[in-house]
Protein backbone atom coordinates (compact mmCIF):
# COMPACT_ATOMS: atom_id res chain seq x y z
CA UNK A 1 -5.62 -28.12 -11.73
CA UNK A 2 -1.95 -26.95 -11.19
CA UNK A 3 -2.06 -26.72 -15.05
CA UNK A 4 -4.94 -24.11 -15.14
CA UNK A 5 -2.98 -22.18 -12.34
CA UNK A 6 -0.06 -22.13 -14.19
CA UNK A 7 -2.08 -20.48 -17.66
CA UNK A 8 -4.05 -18.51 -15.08
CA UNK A 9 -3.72 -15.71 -17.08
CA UNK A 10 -4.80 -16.76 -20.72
CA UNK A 11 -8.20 -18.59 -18.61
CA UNK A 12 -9.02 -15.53 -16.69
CA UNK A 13 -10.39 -11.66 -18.11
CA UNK A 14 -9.38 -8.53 -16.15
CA UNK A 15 -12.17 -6.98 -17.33
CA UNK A 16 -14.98 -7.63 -14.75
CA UNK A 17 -17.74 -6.69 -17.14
CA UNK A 18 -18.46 -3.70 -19.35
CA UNK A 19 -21.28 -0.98 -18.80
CA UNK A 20 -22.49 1.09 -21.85
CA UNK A 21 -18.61 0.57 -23.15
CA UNK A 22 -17.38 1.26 -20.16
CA UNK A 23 -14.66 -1.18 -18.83
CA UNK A 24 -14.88 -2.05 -15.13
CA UNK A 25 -11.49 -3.70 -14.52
CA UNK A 26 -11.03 -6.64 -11.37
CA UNK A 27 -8.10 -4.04 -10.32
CA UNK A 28 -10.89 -1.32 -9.55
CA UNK A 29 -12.91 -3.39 -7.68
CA UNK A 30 -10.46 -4.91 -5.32
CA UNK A 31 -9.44 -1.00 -4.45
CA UNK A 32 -12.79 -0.57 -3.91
CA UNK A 33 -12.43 -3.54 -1.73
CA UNK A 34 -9.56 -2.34 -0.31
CA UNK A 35 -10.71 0.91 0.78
CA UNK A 36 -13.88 -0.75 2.43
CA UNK A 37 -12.42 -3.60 4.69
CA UNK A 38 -9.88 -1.09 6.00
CA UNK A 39 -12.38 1.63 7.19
CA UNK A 40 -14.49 -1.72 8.24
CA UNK A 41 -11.77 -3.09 10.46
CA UNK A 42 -10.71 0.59 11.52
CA UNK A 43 -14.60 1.10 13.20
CA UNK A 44 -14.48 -2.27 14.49
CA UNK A 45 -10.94 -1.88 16.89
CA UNK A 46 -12.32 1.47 17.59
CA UNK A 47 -15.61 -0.44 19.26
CA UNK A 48 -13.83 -3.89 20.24
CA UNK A 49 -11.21 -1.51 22.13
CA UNK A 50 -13.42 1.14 23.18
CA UNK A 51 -11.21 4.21 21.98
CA UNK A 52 -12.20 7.75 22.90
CA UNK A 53 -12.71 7.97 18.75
CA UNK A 54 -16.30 8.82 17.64
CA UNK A 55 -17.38 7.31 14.30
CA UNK A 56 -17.90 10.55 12.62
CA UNK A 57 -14.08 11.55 13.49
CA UNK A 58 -13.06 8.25 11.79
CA UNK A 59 -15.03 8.99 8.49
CA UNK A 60 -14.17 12.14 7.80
CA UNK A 61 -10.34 11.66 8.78
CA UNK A 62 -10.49 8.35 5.82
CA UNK A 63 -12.13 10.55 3.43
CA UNK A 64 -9.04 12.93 3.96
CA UNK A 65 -6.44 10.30 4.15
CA UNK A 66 -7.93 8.59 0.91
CA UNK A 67 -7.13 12.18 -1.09
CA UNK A 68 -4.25 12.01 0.11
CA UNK A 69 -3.42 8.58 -1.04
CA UNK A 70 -4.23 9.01 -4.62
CA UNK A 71 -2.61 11.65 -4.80
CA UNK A 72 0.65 10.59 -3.41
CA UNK A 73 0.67 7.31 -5.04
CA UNK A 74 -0.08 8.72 -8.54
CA UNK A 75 2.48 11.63 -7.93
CA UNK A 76 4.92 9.30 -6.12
CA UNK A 77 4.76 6.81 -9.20
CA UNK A 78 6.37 9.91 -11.45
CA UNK A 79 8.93 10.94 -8.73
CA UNK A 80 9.91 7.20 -8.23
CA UNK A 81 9.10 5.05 -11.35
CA UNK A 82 9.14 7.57 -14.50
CA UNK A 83 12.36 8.57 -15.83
CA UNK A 84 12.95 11.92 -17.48
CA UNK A 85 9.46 13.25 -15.87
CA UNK A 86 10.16 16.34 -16.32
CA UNK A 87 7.37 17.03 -18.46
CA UNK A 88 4.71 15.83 -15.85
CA UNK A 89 6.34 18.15 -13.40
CA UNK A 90 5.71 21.23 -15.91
CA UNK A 91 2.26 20.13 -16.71
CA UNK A 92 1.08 18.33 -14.02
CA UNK A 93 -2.13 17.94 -14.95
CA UNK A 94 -1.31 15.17 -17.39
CA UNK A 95 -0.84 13.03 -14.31
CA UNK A 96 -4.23 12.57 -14.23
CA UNK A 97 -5.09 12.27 -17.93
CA UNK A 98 -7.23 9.32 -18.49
CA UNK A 99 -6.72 9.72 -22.33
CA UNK A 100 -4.04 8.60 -24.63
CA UNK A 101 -4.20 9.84 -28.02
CA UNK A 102 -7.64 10.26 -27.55
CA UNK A 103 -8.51 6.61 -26.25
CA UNK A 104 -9.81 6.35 -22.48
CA UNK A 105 -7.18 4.01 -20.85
CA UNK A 106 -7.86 4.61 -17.28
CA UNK A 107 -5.18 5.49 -14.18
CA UNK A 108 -2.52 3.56 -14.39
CA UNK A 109 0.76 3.83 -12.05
CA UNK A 110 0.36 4.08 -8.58
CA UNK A 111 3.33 3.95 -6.14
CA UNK A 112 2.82 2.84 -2.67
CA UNK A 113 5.03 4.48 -1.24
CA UNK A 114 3.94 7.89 -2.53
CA UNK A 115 0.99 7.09 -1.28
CA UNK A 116 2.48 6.52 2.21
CA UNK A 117 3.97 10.14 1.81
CA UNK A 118 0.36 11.35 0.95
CA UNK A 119 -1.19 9.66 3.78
CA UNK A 120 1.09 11.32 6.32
CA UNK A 121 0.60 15.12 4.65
CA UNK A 122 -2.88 14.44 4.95
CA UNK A 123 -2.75 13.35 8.11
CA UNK A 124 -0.69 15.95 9.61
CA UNK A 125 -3.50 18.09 7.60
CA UNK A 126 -6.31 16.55 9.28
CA UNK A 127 -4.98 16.83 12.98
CA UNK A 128 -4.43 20.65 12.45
CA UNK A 129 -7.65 21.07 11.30
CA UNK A 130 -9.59 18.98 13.46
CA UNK A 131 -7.66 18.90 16.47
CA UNK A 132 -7.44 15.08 16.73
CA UNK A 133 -5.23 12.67 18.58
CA UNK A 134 -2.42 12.19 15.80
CA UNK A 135 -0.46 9.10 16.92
CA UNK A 136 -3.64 7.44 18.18
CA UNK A 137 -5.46 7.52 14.69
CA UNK A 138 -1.94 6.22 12.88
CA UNK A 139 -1.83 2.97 15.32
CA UNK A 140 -5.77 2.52 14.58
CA UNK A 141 -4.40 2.89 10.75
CA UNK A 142 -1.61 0.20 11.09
CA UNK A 143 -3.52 -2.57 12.25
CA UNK A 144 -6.48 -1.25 9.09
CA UNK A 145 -4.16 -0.60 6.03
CA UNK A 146 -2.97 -4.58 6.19
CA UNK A 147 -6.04 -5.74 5.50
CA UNK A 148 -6.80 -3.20 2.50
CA UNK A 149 -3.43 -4.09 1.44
CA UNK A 150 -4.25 -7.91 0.72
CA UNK A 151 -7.04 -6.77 -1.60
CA UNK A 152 -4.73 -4.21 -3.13
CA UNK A 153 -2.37 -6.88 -4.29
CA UNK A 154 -4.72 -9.55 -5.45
CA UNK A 155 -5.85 -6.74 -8.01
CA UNK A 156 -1.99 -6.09 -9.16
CA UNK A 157 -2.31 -10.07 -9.56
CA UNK A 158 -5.77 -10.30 -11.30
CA UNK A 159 -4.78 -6.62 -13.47
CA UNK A 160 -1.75 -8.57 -14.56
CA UNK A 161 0.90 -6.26 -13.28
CA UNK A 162 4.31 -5.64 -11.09
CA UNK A 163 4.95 -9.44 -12.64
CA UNK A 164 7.55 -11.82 -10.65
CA UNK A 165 10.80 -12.95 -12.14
CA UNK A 166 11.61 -15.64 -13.77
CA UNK A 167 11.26 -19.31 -11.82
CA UNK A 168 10.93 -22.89 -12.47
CA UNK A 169 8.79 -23.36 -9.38
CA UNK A 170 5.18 -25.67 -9.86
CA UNK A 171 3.10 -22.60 -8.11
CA UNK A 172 4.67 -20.55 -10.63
CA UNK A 173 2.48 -18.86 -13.42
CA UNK A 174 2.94 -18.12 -17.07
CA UNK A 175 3.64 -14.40 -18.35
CA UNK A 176 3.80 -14.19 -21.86
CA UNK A 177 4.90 -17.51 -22.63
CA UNK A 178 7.34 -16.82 -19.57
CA UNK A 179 6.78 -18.91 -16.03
CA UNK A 180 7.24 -16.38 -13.42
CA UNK A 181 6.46 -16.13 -9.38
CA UNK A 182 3.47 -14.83 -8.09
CA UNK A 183 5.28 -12.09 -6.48
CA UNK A 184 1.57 -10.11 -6.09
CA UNK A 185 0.45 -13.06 -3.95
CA UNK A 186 3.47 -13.21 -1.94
CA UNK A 187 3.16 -9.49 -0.96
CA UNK A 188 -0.43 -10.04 -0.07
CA UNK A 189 0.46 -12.68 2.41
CA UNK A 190 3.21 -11.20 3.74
CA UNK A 191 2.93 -7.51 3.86
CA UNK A 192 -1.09 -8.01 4.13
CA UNK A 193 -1.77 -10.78 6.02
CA UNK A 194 0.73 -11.51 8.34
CA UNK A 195 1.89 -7.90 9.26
CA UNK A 196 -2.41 -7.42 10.15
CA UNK A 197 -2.07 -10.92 12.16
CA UNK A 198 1.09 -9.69 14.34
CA UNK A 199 -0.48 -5.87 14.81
CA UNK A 200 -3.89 -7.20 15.47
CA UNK A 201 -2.59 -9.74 18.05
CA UNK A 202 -0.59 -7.06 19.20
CA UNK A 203 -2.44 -3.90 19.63
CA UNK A 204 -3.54 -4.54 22.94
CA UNK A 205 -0.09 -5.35 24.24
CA UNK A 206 1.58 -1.84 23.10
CA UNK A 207 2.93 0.48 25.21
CA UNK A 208 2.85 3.99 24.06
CA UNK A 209 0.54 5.71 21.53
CA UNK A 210 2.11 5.48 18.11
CA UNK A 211 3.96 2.00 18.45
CA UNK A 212 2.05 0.39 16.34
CA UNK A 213 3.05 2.62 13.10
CA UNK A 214 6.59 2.42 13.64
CA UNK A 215 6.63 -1.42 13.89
CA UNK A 216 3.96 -1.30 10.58
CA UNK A 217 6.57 0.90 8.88
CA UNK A 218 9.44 -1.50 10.09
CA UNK A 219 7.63 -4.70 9.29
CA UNK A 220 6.06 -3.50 5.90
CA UNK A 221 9.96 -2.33 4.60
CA UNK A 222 11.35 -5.90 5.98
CA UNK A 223 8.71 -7.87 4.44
CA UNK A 224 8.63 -5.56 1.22
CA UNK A 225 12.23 -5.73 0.84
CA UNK A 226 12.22 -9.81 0.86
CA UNK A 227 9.27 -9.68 -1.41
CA UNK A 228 11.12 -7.77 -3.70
CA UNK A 229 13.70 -10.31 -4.24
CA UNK A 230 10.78 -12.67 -6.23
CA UNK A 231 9.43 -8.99 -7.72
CA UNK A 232 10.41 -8.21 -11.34
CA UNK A 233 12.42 -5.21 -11.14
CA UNK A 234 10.81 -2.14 -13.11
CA UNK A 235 11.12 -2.37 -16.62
CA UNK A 236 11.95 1.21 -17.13
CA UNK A 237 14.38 1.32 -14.63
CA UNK A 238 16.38 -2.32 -13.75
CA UNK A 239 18.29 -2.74 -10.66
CA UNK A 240 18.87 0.91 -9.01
CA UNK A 241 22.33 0.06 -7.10
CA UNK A 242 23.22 -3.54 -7.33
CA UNK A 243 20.92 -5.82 -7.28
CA UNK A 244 18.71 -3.41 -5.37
CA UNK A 245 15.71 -2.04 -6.90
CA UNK A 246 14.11 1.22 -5.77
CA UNK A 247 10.87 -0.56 -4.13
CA UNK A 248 14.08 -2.12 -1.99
CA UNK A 249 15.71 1.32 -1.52
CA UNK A 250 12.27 3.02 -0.46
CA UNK A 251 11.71 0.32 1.79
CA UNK A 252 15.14 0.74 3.33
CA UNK A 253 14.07 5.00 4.30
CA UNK A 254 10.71 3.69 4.95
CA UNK A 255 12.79 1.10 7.79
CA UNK A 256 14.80 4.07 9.27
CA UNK A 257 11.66 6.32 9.54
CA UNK A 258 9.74 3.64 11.43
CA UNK A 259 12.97 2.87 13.98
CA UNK A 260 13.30 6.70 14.22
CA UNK A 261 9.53 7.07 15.22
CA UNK A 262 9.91 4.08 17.93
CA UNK A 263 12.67 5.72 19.93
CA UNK A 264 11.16 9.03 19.84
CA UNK A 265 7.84 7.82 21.00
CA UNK A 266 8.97 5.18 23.35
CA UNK A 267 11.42 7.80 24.96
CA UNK A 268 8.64 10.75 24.87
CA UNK A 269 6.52 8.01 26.90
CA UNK A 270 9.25 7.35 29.55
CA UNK A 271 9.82 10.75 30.51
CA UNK A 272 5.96 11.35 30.75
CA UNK A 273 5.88 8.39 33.42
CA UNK A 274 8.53 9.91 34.91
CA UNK A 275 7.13 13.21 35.37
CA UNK A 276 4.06 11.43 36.94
């Protein structure tokens, strides 16, 4: 058993199954996943909690947010992860190409925290436009997104990609001939499963509309960050400063940001009871 773990990947096909030639990739179909349980566990706090949040509200603001996603996680992925992307910045367009040299190879590059920076534009986007309760929707969003986030990573793991280093661990799986951690899995757990757990168990419990983003932005950059430390560093660019990498360094702003966004909320809140 532990030996077909370890070959995991020369027993298993990331190609789900093919329609008229098309290739529908595992890594599609988790996102798809993904996208689903979050939206599904999004309507059901709305209804366990009874928020003031009507389900047509909550459709339209995901259909914004997902936009805004892709967007900033392919864009992100050339700002962060490409170097000399110069090119992409002067014809932008080829972001999006789903051809090279005339062969369809799909998407491929996302960065999540691009996509973090896409979520918030259009979120800030949405709440202009449809005059709704900012901070309110973002803590509905941090207890969601974890969930989505497991599914996210088991297709990294299943599309063979963002690889672990190298280990001599049993659990460990073989990359090219090379046994490596799981890294994929480990983020999963961690910034998946146990951040949803602690916000879930939490939500109730909070004290001030927009709590539980900061502590998902806190928790995701200290669970990301000691992920990263079983996480291959990016081929194309190695260890940023140190032995940091830049999913570390991102993590690190993404940290600040979510302390920053505490203390203003939690002292916006005291001076409202105050004032009562």
């Amino acid at each position: 058993m532990i030996d077909f773990w370890n070959n995991i990947y020369t027993n298993f096909n990331p190609i789900a199954f093919e329609i008229f030639g098309f290739k529908v990739h595992w890594y599609g179909i988790m996102y798809i996943l993904a996208l689903l349980s979050a939206l599904y566990m999004a309507k059901y706090i709305v209804k366990k909690d009874n928020l003031s949040i009507s389900e047509k509200v909550l459709d339209d603001y995901f259909i914004w947010v997902e936009i805004g996603i892709i967007l900033g996680a392919r864009i992100g992925y050339f700002i962060f992860y490409v170097p000399n992307n110069s090119y992409y910045f002067t014809h932008p367009w080829q972001m999006f190409n789903p051809f090279v040299n005339g062969e369809f190879v799909g998407i491929r590059g996302m960065s999540y925290h691009g996509a973090v920076i896409g979520f918030a534009i259009a979120s800030l986007l949405f709440v202009k436009f449809k005059k709704a309760n900012l901070w309110q929707l973002l803590d509905i969003v941090a207890v969601s997104i974890p969930i989505g986030y497991v599914f996210g990573r088991i297709g990294n793991f299943l599309n063979q990609e963002l690889i672990g280093r190298v280990t001599d661990v049993s659990w460990g799986i073989y990359v090219n001939g090379i046994l490596r951690h799981p890294s994929q899995l480990y983020e999963a757990f961690f910034e998946g499963f146990v951040i949803f757990i602690i916000l879930f168990l939490y939500r109730k419990r909070k004290k001030f509309d927009g709590e539980l983003i900061a502590l998902y932005m806190i928790l995701y950059g200290i669970f990301r960050s000691f992920c990263e430390m079983f996480r291959a560093p990016d081929p194309q660019l190695g260890f940023i400063i140190g032995h940091f990498t830049m999913g570390e360094l991102l993590s690190f702003v993404m940290i600040l940001a979510g302390i920053v966004i505490y203390i203003t909320k939690f002292r916006q809140n005291n001076n409202n009871l105050k004032k009562k």
